[in-house]
Protein backbone atom coordinates (compact mmCIF):
# COMPACT_ATOMS: atom_id res chain seq x y z
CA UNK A 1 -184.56 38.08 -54.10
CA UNK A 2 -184.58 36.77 -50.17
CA UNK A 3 -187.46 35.30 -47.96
CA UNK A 4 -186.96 38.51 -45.93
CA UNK A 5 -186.96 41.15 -48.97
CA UNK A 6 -190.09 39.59 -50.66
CA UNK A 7 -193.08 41.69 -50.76
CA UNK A 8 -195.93 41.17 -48.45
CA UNK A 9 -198.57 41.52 -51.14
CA UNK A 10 -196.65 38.87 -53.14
CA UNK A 11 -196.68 36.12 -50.02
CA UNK A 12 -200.32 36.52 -49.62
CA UNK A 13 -201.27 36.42 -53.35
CA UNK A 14 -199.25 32.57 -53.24
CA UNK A 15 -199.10 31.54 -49.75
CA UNK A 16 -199.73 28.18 -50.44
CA UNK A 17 -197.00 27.86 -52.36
CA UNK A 18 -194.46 29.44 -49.71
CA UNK A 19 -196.36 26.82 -47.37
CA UNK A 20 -195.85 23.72 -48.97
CA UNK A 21 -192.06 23.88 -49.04
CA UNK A 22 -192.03 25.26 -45.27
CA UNK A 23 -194.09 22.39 -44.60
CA UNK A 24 -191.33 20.12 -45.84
CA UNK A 25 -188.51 21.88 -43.78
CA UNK A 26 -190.42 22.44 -40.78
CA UNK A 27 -190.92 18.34 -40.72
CA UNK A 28 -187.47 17.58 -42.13
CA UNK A 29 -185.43 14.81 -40.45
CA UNK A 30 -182.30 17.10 -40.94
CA UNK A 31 -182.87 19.04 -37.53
CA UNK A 32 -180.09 22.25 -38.88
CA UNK A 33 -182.84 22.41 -41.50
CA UNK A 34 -185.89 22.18 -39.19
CA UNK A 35 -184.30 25.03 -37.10
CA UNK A 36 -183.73 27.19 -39.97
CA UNK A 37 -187.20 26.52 -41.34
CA UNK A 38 -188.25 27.73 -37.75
CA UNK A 39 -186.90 30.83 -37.60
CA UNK A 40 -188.78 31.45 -40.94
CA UNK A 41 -192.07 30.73 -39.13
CA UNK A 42 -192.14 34.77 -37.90
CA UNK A 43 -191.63 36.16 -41.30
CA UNK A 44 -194.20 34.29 -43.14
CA UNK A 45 -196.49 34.80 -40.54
CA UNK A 46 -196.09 39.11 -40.63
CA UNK A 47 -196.12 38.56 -44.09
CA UNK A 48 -199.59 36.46 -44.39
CA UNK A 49 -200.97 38.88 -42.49
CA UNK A 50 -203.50 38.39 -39.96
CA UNK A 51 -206.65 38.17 -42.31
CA UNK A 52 -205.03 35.71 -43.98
CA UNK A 53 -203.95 33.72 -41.30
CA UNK A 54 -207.64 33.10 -39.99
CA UNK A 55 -209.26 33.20 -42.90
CA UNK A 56 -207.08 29.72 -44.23
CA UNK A 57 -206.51 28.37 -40.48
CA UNK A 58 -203.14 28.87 -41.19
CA UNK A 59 -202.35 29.29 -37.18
CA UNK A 60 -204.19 25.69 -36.20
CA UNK A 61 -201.66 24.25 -39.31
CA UNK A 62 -198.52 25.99 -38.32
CA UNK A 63 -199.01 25.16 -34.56
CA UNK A 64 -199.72 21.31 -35.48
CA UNK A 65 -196.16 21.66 -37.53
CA UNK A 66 -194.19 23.31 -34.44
CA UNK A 67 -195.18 22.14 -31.39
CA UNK A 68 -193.71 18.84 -31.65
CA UNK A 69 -190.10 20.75 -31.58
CA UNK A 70 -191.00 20.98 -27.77
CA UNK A 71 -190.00 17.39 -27.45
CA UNK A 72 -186.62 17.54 -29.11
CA UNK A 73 -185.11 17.54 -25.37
CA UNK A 74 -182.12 16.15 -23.58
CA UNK A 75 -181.28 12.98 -23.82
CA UNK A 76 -182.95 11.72 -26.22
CA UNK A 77 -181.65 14.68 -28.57
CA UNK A 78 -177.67 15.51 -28.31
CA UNK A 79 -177.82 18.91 -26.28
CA UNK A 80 -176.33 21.43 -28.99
CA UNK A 81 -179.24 20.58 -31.63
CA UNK A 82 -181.86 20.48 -28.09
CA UNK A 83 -181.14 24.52 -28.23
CA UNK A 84 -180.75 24.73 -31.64
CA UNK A 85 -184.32 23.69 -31.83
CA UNK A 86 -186.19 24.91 -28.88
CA UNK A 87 -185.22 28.53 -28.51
CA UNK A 88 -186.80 28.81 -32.72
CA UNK A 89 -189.89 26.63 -31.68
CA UNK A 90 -190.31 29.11 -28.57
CA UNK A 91 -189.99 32.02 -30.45
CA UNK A 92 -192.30 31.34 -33.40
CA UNK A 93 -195.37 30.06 -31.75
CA UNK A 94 -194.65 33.51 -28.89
CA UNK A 95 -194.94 35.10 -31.76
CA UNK A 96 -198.08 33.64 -33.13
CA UNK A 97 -199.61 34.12 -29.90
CA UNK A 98 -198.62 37.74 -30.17
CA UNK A 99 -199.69 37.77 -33.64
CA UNK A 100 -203.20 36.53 -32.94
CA UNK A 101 -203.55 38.68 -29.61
CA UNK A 102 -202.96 41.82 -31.76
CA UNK A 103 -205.55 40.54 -34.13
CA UNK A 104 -207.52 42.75 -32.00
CA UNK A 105 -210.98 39.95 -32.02
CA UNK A 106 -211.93 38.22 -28.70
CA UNK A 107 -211.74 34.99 -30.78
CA UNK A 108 -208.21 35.88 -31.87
CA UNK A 109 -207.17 36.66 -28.10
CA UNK A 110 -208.65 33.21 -26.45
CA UNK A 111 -206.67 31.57 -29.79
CA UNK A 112 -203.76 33.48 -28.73
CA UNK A 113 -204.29 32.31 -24.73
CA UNK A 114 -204.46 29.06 -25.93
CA UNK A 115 -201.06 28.67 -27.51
CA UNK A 116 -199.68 30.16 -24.54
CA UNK A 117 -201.31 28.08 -22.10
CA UNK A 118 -200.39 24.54 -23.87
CA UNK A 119 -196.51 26.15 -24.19
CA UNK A 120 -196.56 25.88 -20.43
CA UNK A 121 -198.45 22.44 -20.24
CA UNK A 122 -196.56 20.88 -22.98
CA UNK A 123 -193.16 23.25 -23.24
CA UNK A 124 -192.19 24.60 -19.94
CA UNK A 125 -193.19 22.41 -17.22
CA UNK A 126 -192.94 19.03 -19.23
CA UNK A 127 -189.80 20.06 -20.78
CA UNK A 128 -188.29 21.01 -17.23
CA UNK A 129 -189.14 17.57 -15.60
CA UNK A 130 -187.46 15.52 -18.19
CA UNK A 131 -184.50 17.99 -19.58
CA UNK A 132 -184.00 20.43 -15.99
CA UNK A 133 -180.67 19.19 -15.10
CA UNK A 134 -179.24 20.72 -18.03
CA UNK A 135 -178.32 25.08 -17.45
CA UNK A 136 -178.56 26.01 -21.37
CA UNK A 137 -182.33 24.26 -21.48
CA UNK A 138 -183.20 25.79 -18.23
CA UNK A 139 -182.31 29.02 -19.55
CA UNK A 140 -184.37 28.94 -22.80
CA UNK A 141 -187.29 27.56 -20.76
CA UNK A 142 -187.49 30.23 -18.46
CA UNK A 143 -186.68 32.94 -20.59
CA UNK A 144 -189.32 31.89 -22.51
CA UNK A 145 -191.16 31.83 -19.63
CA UNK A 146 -190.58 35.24 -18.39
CA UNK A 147 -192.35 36.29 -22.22
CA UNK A 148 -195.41 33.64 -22.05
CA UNK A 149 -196.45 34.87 -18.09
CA UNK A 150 -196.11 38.32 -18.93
CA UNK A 151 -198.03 37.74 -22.10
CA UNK A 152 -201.08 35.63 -20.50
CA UNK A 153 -201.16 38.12 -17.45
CA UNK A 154 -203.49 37.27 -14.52
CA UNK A 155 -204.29 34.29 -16.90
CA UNK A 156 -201.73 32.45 -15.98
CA UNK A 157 -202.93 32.21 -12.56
CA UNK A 158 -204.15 28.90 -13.32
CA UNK A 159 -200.31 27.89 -12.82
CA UNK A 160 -199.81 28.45 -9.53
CA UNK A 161 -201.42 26.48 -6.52
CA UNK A 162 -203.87 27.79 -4.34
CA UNK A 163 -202.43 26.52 -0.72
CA UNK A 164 -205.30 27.40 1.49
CA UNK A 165 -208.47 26.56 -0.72
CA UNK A 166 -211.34 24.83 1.68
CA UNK A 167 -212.71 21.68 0.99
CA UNK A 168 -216.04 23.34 0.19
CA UNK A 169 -214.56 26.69 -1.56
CA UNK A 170 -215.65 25.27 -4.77
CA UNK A 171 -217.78 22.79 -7.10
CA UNK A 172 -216.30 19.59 -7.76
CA UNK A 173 -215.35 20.28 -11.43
CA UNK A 174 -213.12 23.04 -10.03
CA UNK A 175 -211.47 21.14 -7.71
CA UNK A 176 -210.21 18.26 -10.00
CA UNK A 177 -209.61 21.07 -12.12
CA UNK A 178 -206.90 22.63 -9.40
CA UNK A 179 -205.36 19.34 -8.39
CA UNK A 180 -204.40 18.18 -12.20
CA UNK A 181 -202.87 21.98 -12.93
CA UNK A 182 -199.31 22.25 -12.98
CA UNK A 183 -197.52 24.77 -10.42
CA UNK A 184 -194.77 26.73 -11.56
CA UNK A 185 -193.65 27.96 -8.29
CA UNK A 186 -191.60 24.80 -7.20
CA UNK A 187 -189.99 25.20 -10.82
CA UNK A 188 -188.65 28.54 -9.33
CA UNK A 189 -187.76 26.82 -5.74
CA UNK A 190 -186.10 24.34 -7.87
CA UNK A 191 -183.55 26.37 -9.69
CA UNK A 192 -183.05 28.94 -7.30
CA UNK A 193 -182.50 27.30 -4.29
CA UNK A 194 -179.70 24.71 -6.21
CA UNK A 195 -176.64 25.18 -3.62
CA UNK A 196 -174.64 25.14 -7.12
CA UNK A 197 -176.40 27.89 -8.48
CA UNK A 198 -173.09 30.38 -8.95
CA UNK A 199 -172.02 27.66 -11.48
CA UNK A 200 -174.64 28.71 -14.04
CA UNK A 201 -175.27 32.42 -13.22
CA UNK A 202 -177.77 32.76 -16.63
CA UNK A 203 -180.42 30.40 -16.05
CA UNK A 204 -180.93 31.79 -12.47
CA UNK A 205 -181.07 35.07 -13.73
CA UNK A 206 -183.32 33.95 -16.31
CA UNK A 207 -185.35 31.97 -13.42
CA UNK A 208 -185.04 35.60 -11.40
CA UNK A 209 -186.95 37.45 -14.30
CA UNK A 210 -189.40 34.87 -14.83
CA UNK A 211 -190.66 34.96 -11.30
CA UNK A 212 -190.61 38.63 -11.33
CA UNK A 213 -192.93 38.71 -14.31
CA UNK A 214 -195.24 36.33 -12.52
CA UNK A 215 -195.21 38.56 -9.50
CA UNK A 216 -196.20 41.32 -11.51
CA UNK A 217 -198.86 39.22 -13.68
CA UNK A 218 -200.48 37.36 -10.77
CA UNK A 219 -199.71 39.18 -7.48
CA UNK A 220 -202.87 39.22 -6.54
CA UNK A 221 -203.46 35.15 -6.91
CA UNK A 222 -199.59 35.30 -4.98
CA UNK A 223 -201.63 37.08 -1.71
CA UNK A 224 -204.46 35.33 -1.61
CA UNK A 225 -202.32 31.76 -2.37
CA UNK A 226 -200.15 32.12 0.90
CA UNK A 227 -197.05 32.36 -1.37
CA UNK A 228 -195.12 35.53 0.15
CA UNK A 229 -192.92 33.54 2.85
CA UNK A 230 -192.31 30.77 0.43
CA UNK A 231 -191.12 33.25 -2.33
CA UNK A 232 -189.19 35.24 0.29
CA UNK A 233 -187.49 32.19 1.96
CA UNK A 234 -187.09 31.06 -2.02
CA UNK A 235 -185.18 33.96 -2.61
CA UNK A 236 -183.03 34.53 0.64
CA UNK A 237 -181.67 30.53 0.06
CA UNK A 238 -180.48 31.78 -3.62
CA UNK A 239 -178.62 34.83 -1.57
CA UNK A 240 -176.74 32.60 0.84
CA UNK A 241 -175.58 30.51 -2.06
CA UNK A 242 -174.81 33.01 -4.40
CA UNK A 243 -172.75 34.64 -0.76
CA UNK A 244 -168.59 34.18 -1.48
CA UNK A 245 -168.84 34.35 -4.95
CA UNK A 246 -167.59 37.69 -6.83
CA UNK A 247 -167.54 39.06 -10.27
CA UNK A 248 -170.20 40.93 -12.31
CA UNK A 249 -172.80 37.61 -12.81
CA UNK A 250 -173.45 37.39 -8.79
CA UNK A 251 -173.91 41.54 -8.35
CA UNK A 252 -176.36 41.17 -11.28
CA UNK A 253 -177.99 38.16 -9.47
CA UNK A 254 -178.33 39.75 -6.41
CA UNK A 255 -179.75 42.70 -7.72
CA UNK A 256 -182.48 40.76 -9.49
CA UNK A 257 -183.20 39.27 -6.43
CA UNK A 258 -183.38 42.62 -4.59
CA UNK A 259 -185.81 43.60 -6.86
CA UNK A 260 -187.78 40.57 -6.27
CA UNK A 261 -187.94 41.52 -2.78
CA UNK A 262 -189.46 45.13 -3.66
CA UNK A 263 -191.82 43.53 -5.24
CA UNK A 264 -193.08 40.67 -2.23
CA UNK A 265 -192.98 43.64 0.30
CA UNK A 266 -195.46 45.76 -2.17
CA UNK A 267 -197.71 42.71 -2.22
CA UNK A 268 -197.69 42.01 0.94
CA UNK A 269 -198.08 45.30 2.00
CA UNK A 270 -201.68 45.31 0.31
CA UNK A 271 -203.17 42.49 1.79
CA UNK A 272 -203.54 41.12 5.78
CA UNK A 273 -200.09 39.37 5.24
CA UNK A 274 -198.03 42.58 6.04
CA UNK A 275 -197.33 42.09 9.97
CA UNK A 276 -196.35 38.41 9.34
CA UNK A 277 -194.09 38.66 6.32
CA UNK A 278 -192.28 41.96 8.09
CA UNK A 279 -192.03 39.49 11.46
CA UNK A 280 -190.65 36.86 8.96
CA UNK A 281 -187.92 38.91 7.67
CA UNK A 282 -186.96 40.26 10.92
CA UNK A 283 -186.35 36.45 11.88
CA UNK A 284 -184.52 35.67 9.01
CA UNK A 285 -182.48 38.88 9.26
CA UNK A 286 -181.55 37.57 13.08
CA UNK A 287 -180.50 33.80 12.27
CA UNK A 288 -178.80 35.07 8.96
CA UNK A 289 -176.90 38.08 9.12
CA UNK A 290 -176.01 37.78 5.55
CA UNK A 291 -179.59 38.69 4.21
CA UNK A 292 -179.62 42.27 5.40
CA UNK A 293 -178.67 43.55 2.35
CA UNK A 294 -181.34 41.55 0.46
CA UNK A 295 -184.09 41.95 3.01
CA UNK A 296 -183.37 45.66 4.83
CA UNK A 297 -185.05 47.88 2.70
């Protein structure tokens, strides 16, 4: 008998004692152990069930055991067992997000926002600062990305920096509150504007569909922020540098970013910002010929 074939009824009759070994290999110095013990994570969890799972505080326990495989980054892990254990430590605690959100409770879904919320804190944006010279990390961050924005929704507004808030647009709290939050958009400027970005098509593509699912999650926090032009000029930088190269990566790269555009002149559209961001593009089209495809619609 496997982990995977064992019955359901049979995990949740002795889940302590599947628990205590996981435990052991979740914790385990021996990091191709750890990873395997990670990928585990999502079938004893489907198993357990939710009722389980809350009744025993199983998702508090499992969270303190796999969050710290956030940290295993570049360089103070050797790169190949950095993947091996982030894209398993993203993947299980998505999943025990998802897990607790279609627990169906209100308590379940602010659990459930909460794991997804401190994978961004703690995963995305601290693992980016310290590991975001390296493509195959950059790619499992925002992939993972893509999956925890479209996941939160218009909760993970919070990420993104209000430009044009007024000095007396809110209470204190609030404002300490906005300056300590971390923005995800120069993440995206970041990667996508990198004049070397043909060199590792997948984590801009992965970088593409990230913002995209943020566009679609939090357009309306995008309007009201003063993003558009940034996003737009964002996007028309990682044309020009993608512009020379051939092959199937950059067509699928600039048809991601195409689609990106579709979706700023929808937004845009809808709120007061539609004269200026069409007069922006007609500039842009005029000092650089090479955007038309991107920006004519």
């Amino acid at each position: 008998m496997t982990y995977d074939s064992t019955q359901p009824s049979f995990v949740r009759e002795n889940w302590h004692l599947f628990a205590t070994p996981l435990t052991t290999l979740l914790t385990d110095v021996n990091l191709d152990m750890r990873a395997r013990a990670l990928k585990m994570v999502p079938i004893y969890i489907s198993k357990c069930g939710i009722g389980l799972i809350l009744r025993t505080g199983l998702s508090q326990f499992l969270q303190t055991l796999i969050f710290p495989g956030l940290a295993f980054l570049p360089e103070s892990t050797p790169l190949i067992e950095s993947i091996a254990i982030l894209e398993p430590t993203y993947e299980a605690l998505i999943y025990l997000s998802e897990f607790l959100q279609d627990g169906g409770g209100v308590e379940q879904a602010r659990d459930s926002a909460m794991v997804l919320d401190r994978l961004i804190r703690e995963g995305i944006t601290n693992g980016y600062r310290h590991a975001g010279k390296y493509p195959d990390i950059v790619e499992i961050l925002m992939r993972s990305l893509g999956r925890i924005v479209s996941a939160m929704g218009f909760r993970s507004s919070k990420h993104l920096k209000v430009t044009n808030v007024g000095i007396h647009a809110a209470s204190l709290h609030s404002q300490l509150t906005q300056l300590i939050r971390q923005d995800l958009l120069p993440i995206y400027w970041e990667i996508l504007t990198d004049p070397f970005a043909s060199h590792h098509y997948k984590s801009v593509t992965a970088a593409i569909d990230a913002l995209g699912a943020t566009l679609v999650a939090v357009w309306p926090r995008i309007l009201s922020g003063g993003h558009v032009l940034k996003i737009m000029e964002m996007i028309s930088l990682c044309w020009l540098n993608m512009e020379g190269t051939g092959g199937v990566p950059s067509s699928n790269v600039r048809a991601n970013l195409q689609r990106i555009r579709q979706l700023l002149s929808a937004i845009s559209a809808s709120g007061s910002e539609a004269c200026t961001h069409e007069g922006y593009v007609m500039a842009l089209v005029r000092k650089e010929p090479w955007l038309t495809p991107l920006l004519s619609l």
